[in-house]
C-alpha atoms as a PDB file:
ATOM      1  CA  UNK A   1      83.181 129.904 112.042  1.00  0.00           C
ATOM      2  CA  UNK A   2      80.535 126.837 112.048  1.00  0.00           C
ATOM      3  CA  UNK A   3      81.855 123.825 113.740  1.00  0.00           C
ATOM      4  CA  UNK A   4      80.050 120.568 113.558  1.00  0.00           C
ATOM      5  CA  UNK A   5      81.399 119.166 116.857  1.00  0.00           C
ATOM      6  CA  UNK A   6      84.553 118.696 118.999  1.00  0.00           C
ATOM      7  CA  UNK A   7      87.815 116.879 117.022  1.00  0.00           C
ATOM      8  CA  UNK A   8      89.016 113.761 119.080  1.00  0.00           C
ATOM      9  CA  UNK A   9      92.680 113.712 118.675  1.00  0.00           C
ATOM     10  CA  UNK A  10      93.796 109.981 119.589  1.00  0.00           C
ATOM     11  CA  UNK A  11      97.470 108.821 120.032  1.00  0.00           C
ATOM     12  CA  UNK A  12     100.687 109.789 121.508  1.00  0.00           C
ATOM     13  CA  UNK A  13     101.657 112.342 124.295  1.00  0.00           C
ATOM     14  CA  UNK A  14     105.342 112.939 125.300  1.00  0.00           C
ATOM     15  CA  UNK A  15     107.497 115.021 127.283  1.00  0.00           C
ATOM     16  CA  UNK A  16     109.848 116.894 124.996  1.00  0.00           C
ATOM     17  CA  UNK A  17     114.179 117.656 126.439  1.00  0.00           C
ATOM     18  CA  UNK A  18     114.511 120.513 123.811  1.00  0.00           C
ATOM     19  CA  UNK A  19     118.443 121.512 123.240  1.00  0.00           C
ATOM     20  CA  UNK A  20     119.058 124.037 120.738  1.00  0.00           C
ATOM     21  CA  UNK A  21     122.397 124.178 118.805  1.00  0.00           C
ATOM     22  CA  UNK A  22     124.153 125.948 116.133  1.00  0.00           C
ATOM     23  CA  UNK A  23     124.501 123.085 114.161  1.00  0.00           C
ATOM     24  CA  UNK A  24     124.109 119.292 113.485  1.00  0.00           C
ATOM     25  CA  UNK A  25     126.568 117.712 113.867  1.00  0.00           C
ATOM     26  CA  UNK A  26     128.299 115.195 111.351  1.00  0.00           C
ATOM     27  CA  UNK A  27     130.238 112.988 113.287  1.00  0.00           C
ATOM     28  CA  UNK A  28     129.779 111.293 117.250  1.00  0.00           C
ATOM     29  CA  UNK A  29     131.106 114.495 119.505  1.00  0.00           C
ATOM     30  CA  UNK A  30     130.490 116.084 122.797  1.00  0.00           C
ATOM     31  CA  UNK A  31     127.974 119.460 121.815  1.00  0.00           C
ATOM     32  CA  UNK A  32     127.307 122.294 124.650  1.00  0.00           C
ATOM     33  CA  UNK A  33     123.621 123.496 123.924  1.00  0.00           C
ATOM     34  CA  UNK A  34     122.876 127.112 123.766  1.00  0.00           C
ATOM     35  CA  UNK A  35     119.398 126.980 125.666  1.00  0.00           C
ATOM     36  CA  UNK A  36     117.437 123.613 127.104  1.00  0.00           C
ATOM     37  CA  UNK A  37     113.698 123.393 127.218  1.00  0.00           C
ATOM     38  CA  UNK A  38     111.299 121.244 129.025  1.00  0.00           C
ATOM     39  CA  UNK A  39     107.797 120.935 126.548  1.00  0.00           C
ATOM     40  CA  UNK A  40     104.747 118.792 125.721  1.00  0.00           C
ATOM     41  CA  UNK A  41     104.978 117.300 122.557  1.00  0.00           C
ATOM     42  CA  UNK A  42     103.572 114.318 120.648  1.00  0.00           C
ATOM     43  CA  UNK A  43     101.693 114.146 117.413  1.00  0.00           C
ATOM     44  CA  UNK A  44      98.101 113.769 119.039  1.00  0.00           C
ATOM     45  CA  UNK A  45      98.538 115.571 121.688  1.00  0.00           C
ATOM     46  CA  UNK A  46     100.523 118.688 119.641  1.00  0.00           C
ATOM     47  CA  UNK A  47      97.609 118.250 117.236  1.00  0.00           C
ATOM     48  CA  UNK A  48      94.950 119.166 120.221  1.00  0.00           C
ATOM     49  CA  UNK A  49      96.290 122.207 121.523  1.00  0.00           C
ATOM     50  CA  UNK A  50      97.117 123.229 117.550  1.00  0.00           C
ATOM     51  CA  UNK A  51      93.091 122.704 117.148  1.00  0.00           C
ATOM     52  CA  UNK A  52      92.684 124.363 120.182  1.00  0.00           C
ATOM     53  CA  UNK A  53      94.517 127.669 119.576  1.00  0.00           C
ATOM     54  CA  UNK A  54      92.497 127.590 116.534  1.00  0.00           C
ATOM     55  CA  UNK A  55      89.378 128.353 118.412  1.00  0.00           C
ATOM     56  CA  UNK A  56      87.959 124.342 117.458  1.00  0.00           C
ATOM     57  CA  UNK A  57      86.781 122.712 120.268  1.00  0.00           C
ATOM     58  CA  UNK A  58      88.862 119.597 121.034  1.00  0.00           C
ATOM     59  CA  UNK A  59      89.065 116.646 123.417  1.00  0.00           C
ATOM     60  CA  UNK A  60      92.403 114.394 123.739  1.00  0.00           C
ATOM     61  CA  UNK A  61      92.239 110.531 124.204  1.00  0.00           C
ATOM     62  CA  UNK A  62      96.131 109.397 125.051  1.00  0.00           C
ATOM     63  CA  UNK A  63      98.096 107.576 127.769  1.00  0.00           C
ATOM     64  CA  UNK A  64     100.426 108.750 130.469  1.00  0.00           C
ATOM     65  CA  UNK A  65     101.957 107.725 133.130  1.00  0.00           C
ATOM     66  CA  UNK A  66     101.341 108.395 136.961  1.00  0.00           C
ATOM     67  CA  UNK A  67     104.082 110.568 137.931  1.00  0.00           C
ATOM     68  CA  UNK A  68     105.354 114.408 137.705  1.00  0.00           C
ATOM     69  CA  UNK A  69     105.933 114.308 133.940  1.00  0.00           C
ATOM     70  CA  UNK A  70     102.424 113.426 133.363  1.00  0.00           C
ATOM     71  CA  UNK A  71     101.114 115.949 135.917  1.00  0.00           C
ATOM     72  CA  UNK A  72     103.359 118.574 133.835  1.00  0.00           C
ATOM     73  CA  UNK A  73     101.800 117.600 130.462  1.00  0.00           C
ATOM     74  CA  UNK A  74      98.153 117.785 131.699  1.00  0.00           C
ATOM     75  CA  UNK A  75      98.875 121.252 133.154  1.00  0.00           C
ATOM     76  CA  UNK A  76      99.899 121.858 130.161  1.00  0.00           C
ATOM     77  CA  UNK A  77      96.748 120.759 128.187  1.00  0.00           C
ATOM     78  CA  UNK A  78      94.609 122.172 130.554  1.00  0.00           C
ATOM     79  CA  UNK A  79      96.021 125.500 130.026  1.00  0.00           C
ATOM     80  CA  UNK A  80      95.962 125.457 126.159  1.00  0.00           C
ATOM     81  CA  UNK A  81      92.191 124.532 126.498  1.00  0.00           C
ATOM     82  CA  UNK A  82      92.459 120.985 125.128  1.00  0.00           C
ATOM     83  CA  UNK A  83      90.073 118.858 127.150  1.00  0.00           C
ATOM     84  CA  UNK A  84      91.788 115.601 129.028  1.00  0.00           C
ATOM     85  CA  UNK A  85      88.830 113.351 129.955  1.00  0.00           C
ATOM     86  CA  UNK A  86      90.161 110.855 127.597  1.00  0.00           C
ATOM     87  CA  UNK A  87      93.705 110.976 128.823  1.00  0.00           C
ATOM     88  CA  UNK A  88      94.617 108.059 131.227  1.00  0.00           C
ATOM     89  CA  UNK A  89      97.758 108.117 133.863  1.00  0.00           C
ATOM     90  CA  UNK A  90      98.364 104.598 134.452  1.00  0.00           C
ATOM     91  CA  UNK A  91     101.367 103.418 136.881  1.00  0.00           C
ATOM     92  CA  UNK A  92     101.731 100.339 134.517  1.00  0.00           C
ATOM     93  CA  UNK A  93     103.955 102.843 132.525  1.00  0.00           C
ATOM     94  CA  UNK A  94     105.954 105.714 132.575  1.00  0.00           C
ATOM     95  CA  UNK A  95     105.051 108.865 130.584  1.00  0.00           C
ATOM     96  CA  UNK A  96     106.973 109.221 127.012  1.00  0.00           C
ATOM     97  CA  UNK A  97     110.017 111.448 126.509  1.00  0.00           C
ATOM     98  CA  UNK A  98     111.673 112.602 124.203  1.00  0.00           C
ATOM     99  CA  UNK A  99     115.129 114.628 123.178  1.00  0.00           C
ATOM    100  CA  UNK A 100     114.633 116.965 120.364  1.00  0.00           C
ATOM    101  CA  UNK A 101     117.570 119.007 119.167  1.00  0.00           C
ATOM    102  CA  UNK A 102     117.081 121.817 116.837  1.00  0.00           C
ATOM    103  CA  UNK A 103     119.553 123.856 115.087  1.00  0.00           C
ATOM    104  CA  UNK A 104     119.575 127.425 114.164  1.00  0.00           C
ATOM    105  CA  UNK A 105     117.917 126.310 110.614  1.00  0.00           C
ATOM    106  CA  UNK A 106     115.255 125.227 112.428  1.00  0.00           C
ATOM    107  CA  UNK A 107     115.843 121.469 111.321  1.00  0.00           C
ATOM    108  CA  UNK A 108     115.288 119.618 114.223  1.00  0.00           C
ATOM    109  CA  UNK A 109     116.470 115.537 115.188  1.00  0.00           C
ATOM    110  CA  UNK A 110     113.966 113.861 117.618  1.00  0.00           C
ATOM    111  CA  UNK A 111     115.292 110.492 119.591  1.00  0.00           C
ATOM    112  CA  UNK A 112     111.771 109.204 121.448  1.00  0.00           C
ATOM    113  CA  UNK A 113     111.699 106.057 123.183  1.00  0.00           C
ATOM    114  CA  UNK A 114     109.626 102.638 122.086  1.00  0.00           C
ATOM    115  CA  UNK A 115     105.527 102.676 122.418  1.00  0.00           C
ATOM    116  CA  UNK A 116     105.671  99.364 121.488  1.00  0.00           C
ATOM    117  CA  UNK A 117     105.248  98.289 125.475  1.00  0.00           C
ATOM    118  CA  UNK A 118     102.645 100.571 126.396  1.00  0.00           C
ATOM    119  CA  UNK A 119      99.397  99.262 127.721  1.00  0.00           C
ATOM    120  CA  UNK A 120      96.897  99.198 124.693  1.00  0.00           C
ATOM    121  CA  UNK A 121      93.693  98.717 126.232  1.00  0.00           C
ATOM    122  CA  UNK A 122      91.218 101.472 125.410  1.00  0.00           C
ATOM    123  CA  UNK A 123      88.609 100.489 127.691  1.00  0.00           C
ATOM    124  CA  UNK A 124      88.771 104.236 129.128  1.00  0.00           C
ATOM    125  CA  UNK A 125      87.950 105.702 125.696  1.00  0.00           C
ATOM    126  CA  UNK A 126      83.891 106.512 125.071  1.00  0.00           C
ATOM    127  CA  UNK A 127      83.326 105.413 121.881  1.00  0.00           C
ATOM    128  CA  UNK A 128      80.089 106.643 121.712  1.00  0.00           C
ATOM    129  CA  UNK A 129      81.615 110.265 121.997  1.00  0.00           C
ATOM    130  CA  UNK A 130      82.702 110.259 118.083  1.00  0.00           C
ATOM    131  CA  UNK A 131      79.136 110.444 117.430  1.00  0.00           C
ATOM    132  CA  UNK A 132      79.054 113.773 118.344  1.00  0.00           C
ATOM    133  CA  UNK A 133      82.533 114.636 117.345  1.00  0.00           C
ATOM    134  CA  UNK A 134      83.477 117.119 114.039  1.00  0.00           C
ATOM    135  CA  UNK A 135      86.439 115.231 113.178  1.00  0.00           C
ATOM    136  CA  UNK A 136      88.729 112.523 114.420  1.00  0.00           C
ATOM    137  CA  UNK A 137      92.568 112.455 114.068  1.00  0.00           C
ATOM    138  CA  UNK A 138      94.564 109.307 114.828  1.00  0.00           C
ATOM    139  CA  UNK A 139      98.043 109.030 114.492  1.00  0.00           C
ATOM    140  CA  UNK A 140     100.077 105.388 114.325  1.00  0.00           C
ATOM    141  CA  UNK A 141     101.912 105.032 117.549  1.00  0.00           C
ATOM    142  CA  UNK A 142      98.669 103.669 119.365  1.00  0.00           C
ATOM    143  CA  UNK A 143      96.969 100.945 116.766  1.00  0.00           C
ATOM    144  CA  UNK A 144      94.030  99.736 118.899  1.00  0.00           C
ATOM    145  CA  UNK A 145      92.899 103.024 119.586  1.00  0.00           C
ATOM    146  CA  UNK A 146      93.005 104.332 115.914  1.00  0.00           C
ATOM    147  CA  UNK A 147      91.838 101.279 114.513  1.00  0.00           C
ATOM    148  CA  UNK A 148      88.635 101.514 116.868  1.00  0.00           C
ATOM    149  CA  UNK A 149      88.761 105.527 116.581  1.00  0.00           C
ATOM    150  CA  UNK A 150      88.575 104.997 112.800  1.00  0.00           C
ATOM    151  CA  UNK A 151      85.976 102.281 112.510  1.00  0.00           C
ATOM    152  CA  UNK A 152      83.206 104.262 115.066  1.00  0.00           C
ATOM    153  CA  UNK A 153      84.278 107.445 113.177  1.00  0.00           C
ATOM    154  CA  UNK A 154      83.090 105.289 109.404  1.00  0.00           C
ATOM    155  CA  UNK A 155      80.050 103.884 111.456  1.00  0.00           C
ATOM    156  CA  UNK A 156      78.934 107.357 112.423  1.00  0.00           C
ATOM    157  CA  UNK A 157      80.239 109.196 108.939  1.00  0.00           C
ATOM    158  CA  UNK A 158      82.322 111.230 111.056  1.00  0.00           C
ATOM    159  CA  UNK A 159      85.422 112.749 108.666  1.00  0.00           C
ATOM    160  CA  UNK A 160      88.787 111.382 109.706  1.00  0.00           C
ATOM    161  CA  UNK A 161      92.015 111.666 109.667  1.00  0.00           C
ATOM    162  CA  UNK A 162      94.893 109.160 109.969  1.00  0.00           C
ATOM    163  CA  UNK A 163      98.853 110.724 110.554  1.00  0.00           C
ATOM    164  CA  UNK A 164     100.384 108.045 108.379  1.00  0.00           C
ATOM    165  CA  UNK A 165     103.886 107.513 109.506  1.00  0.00           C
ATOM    166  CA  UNK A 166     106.111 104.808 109.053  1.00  0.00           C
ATOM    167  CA  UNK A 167     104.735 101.803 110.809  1.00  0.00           C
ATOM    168  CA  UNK A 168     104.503  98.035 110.044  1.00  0.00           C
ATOM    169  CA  UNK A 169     103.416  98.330 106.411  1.00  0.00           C
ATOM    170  CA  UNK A 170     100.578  95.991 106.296  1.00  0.00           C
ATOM    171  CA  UNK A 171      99.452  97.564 109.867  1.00  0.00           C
ATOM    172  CA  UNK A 172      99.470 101.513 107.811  1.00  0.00           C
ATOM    173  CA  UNK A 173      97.139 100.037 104.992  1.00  0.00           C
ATOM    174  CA  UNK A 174      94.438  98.813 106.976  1.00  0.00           C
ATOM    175  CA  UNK A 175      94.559 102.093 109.142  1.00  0.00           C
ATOM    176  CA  UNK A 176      94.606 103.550 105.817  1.00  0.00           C
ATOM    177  CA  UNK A 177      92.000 101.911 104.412  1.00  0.00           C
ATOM    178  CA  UNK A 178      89.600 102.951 107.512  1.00  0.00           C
ATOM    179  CA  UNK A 179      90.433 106.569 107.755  1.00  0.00           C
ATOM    180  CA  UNK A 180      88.041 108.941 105.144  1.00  0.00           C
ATOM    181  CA  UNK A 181      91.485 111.142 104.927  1.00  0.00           C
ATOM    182  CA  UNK A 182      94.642 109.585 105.360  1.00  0.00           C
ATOM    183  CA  UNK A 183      97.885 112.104 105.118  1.00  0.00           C
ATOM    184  CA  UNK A 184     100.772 109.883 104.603  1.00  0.00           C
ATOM    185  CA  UNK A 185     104.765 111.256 105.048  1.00  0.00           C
ATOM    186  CA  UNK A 186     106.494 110.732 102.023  1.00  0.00           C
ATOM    187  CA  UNK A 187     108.516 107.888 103.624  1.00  0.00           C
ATOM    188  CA  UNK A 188     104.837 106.736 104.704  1.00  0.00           C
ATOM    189  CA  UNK A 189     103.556 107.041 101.559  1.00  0.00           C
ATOM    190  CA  UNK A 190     106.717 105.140 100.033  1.00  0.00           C
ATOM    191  CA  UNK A 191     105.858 102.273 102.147  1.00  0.00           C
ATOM    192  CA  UNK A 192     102.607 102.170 101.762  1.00  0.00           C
ATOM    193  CA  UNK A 193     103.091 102.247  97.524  1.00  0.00           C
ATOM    194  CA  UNK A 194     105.901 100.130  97.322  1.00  0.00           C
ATOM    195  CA  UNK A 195     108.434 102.742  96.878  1.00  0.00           C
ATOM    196  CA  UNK A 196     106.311 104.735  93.826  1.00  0.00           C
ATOM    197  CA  UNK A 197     106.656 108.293  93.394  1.00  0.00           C
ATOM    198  CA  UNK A 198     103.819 110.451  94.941  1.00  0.00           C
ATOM    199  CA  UNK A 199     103.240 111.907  91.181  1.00  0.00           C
ATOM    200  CA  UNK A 200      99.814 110.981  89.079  1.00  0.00           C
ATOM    201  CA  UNK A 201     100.851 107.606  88.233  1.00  0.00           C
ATOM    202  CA  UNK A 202     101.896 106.589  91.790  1.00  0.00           C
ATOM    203  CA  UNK A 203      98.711 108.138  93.622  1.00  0.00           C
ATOM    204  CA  UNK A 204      96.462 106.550  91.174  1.00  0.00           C
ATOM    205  CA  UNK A 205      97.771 103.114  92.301  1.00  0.00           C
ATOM    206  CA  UNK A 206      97.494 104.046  95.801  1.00  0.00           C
ATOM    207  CA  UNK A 207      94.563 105.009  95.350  1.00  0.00           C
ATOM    208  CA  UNK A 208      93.073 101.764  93.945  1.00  0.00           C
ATOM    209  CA  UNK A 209      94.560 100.587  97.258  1.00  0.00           C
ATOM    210  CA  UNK A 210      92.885 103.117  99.038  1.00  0.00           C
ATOM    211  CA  UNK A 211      89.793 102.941  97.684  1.00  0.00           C
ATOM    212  CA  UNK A 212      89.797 106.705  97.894  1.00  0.00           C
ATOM    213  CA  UNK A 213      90.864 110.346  98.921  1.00  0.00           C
ATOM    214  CA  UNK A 214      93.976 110.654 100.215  1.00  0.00           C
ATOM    215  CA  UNK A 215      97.787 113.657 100.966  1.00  0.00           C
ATOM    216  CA  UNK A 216     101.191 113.094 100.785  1.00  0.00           C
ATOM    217  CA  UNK A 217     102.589 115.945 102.991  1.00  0.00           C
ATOM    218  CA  UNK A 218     106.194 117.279 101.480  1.00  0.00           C
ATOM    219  CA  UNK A 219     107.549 119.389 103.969  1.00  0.00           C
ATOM    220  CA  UNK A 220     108.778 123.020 102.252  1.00  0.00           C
ATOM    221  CA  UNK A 221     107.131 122.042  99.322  1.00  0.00           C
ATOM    222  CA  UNK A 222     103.983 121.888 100.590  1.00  0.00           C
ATOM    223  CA  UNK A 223     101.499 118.754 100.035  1.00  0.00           C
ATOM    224  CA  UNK A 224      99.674 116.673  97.393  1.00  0.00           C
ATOM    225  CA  UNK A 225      96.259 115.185  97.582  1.00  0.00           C
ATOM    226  CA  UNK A 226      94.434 112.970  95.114  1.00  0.00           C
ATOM    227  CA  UNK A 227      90.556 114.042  95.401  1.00  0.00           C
ATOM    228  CA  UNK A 228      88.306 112.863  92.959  1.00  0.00           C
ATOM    229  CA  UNK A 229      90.639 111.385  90.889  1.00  0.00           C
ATOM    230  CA  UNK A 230      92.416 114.696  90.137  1.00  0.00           C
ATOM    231  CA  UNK A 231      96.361 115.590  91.929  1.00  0.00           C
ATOM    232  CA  UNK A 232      96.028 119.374  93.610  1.00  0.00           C
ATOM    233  CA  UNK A 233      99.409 120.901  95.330  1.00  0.00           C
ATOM    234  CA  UNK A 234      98.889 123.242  97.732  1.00  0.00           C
ATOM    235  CA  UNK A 235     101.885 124.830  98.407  1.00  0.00           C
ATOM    236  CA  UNK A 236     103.352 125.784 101.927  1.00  0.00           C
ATOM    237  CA  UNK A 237     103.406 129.520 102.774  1.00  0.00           C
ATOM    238  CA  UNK A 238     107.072 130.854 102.492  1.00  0.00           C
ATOM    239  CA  UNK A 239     108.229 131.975 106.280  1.00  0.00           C
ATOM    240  CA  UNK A 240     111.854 132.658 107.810  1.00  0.00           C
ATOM    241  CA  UNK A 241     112.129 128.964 109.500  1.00  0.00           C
ATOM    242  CA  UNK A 242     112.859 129.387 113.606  1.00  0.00           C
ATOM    243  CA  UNK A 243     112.272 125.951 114.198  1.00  0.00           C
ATOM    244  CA  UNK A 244     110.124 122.824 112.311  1.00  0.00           C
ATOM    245  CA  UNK A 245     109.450 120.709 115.073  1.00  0.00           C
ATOM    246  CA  UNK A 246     105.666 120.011 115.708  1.00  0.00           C
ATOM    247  CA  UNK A 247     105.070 121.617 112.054  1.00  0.00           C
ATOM    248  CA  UNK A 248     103.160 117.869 110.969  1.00  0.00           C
ATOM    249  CA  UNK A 249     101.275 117.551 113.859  1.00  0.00           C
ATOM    250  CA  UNK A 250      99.988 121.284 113.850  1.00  0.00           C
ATOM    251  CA  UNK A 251      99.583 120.848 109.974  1.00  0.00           C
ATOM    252  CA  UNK A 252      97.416 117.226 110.922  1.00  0.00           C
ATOM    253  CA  UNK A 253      95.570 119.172 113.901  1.00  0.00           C
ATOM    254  CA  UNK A 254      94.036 122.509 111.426  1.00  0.00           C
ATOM    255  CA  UNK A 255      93.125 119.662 108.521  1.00  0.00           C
ATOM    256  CA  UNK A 256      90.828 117.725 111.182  1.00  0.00           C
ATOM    257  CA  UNK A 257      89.511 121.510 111.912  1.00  0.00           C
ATOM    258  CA  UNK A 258      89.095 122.541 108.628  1.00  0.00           C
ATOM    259  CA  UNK A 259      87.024 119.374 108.487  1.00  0.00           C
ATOM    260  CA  UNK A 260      85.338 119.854 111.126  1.00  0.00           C
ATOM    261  CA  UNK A 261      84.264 123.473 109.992  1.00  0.00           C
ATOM    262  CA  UNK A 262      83.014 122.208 106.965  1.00  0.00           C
ATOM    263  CA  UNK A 263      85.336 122.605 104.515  1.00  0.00           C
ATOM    264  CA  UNK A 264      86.375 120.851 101.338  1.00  0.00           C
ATOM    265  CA  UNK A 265      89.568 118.189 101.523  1.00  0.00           C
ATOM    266  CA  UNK A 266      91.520 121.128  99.430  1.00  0.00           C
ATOM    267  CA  UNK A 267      89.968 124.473 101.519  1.00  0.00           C
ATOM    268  CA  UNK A 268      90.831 122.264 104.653  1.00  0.00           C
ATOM    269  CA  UNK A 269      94.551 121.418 102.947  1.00  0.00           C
ATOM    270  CA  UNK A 270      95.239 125.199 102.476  1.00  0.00           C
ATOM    271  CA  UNK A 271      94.192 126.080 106.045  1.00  0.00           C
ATOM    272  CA  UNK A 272      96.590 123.097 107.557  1.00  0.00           C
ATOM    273  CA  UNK A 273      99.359 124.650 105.203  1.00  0.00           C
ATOM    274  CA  UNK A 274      98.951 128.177 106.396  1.00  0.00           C
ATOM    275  CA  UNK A 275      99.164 126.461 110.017  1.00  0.00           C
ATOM    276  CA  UNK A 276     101.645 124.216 109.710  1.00  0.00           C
ATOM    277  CA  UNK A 277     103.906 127.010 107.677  1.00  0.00           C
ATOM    278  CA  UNK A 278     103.192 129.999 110.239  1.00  0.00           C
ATOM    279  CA  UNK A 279     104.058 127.869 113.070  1.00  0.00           C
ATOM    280  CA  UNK A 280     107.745 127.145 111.837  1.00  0.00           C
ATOM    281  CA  UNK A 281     108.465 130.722 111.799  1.00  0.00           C
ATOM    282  CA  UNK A 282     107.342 130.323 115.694  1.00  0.00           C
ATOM    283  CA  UNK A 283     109.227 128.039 117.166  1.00  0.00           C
ATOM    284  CA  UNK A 284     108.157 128.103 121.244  1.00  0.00           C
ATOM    285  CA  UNK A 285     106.051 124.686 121.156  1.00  0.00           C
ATOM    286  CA  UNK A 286     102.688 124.618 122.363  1.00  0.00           C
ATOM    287  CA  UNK A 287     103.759 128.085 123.350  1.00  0.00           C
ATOM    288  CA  UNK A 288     104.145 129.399 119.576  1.00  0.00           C
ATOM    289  CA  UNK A 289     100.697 128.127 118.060  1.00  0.00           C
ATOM    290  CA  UNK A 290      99.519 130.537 115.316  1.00  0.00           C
ATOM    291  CA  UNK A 291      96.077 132.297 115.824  1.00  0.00           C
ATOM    292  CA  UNK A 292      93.494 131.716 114.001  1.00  0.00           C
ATOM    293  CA  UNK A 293      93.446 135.027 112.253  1.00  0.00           C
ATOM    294  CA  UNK A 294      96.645 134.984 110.934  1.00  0.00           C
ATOM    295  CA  UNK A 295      96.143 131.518 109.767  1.00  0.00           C
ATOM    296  CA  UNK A 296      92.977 132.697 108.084  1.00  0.00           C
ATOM    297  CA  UNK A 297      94.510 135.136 106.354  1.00  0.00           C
ATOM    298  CA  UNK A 298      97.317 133.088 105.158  1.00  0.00           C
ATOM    299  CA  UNK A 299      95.352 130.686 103.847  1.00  0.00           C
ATOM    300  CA  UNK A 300      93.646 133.137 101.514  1.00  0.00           C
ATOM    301  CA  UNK A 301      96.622 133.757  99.923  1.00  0.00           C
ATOM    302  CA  UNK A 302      97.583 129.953  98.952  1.00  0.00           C
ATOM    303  CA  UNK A 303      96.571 128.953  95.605  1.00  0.00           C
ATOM    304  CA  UNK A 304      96.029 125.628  94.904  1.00  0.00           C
ATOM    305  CA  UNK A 305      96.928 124.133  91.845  1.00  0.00           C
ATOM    306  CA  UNK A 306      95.852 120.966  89.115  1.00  0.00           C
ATOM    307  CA  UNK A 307      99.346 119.139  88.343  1.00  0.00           C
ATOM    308  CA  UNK A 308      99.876 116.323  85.781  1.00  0.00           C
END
């Protein structure tokens, strides 16, 4: 493995209330969990230690606050080998949490709380660092920090990637626009197209958009991407699912290191799948990253494929 630097992973970090059940339910009643855990979680920071169990060197840039949740995450961090320089505890805030309820599908609910109130500056974060950096990976929830992640990353034609989720639409365009590699959800990629279909038709539009490459992640199904003017699925690996939760953010984290390693949009798109598809039949959180062999491996095995 060649690596061309560390990946910056910039955005959110949160303290996860796991509750496993048997099933969802479909109506407002009183449900007795059959095991409660406490785990780090958020799509940056879940990225990093993905990247990290992935032998890629990797550096985090996120908020926190200054209390014991915050000392639990960076314990945490630190001991999946994801370096925390760029993480700041603050006591203008407290530390993000979140209750994530997973049933024995694997299908999982998350209820988070608003970032919207969160200090924004990123005077803390050293700019100068992407540089030197393989990749970059932004997600939405922090829009000063990706926006100036994004631009230093273009100024110093360093590859990046931008977790497009559902945000203000005119907000996920320009962060769009600015990443070299922007994954969209397909309710981000709805918004961002104006409710078009992520077929040929719709990604060529985006595209113009765009102004270039670009995925749609689709769960199960796998993913799209429109590279060089041509749509390529690369499908997910089938597993037995224990649990999806984290499966974007690992699938986000092994794209910026397939980037980082060198490899092509659609080698880099197969290694993410592998990933993202060996870690739901995981489960465990940060706990239940796939190594890097088995992803490897798995990744061999995924053809990619033209569609019309």
């Amino acid at each position: 493995m060649r690596t061309r630097g560390a990946v910056i992973c910039v955005g959110t970090t949160t303290v996860d209330q796991v509750l496993e059940i048997d099933e969802m339910p479909r109506q407002a009643i009183k449900v007795t969990a059959r095991h409660h855990f406490k785990r780090g979680g958020g799509p940056a920071a879940t990225a990093a230690v993905a990247c990290a169990r992935l032998q890629q060197p990797v550096e985090l840039w996120s908020r926190l606050g200054d209390d014991a949740e915050a000392a639990f995450l960076c314990e945490r961090l630190r001991h999946h080998g994801v370096g925390i320089d760029g993480v700041k505890c603050s006591g203008e805030m407290d530390t993000i949490s979140a209750v994530v309820i997973v049933d024995r599908q694997g299908e999982r609910l998350i209820v988070g709380h608003d970032h919207t109130d969160l200090p924004a500056s990123t005077a803390h974060l050293h700019l100068q660092d992407i540089a030197k950096a393989g990749a970059v990976l932004a997600d939405i929830n922090w829009h000063e920090a990706s926006f100036a992640v994004l631009d230093a990353a273009a100024a110093a034609g360093v590859p990046s990637v931008l977790d497009a989720e559902v945000t203000d639409p005119a907000r996920l365009l320009e962060l769009a626009r600015r990443a070299s590699l922007p994954v969209f959800s397909e309710d981000g990629f709805a918004l961002a197209s104006a409710g078009a279909q992520p077929d040929a038709k719709g990604c060529e539009a985006l595209s113009r958009r765009l102004g270039g490459t670009f995925g749609v992640t689709l769960g199960a199904r796998g993913s799209l991407w429109w590279v060089d003017s041509r749509l390529t699925l690369v499908p997910a690996l089938p597993v037995s699912v224990l649990d999806t939760t984290g499966a974007g953010d690992v699938f986000h984290g092994a794209l910026a290191a397939g980037l980082a390693e060198g490899r092509s949009v659609i080698d880099a798109a197969r290694f993410a799948s592998a990933a993202a598809s060996l870690k739901c039949g995981l489960g465990n959180g940060w706990d239940g990253m796939p190594e890097r062999r088995a992803v490897v491996e798995a990744a061999a095995r995924l053809d990619a494929r033209l569609v019309s």
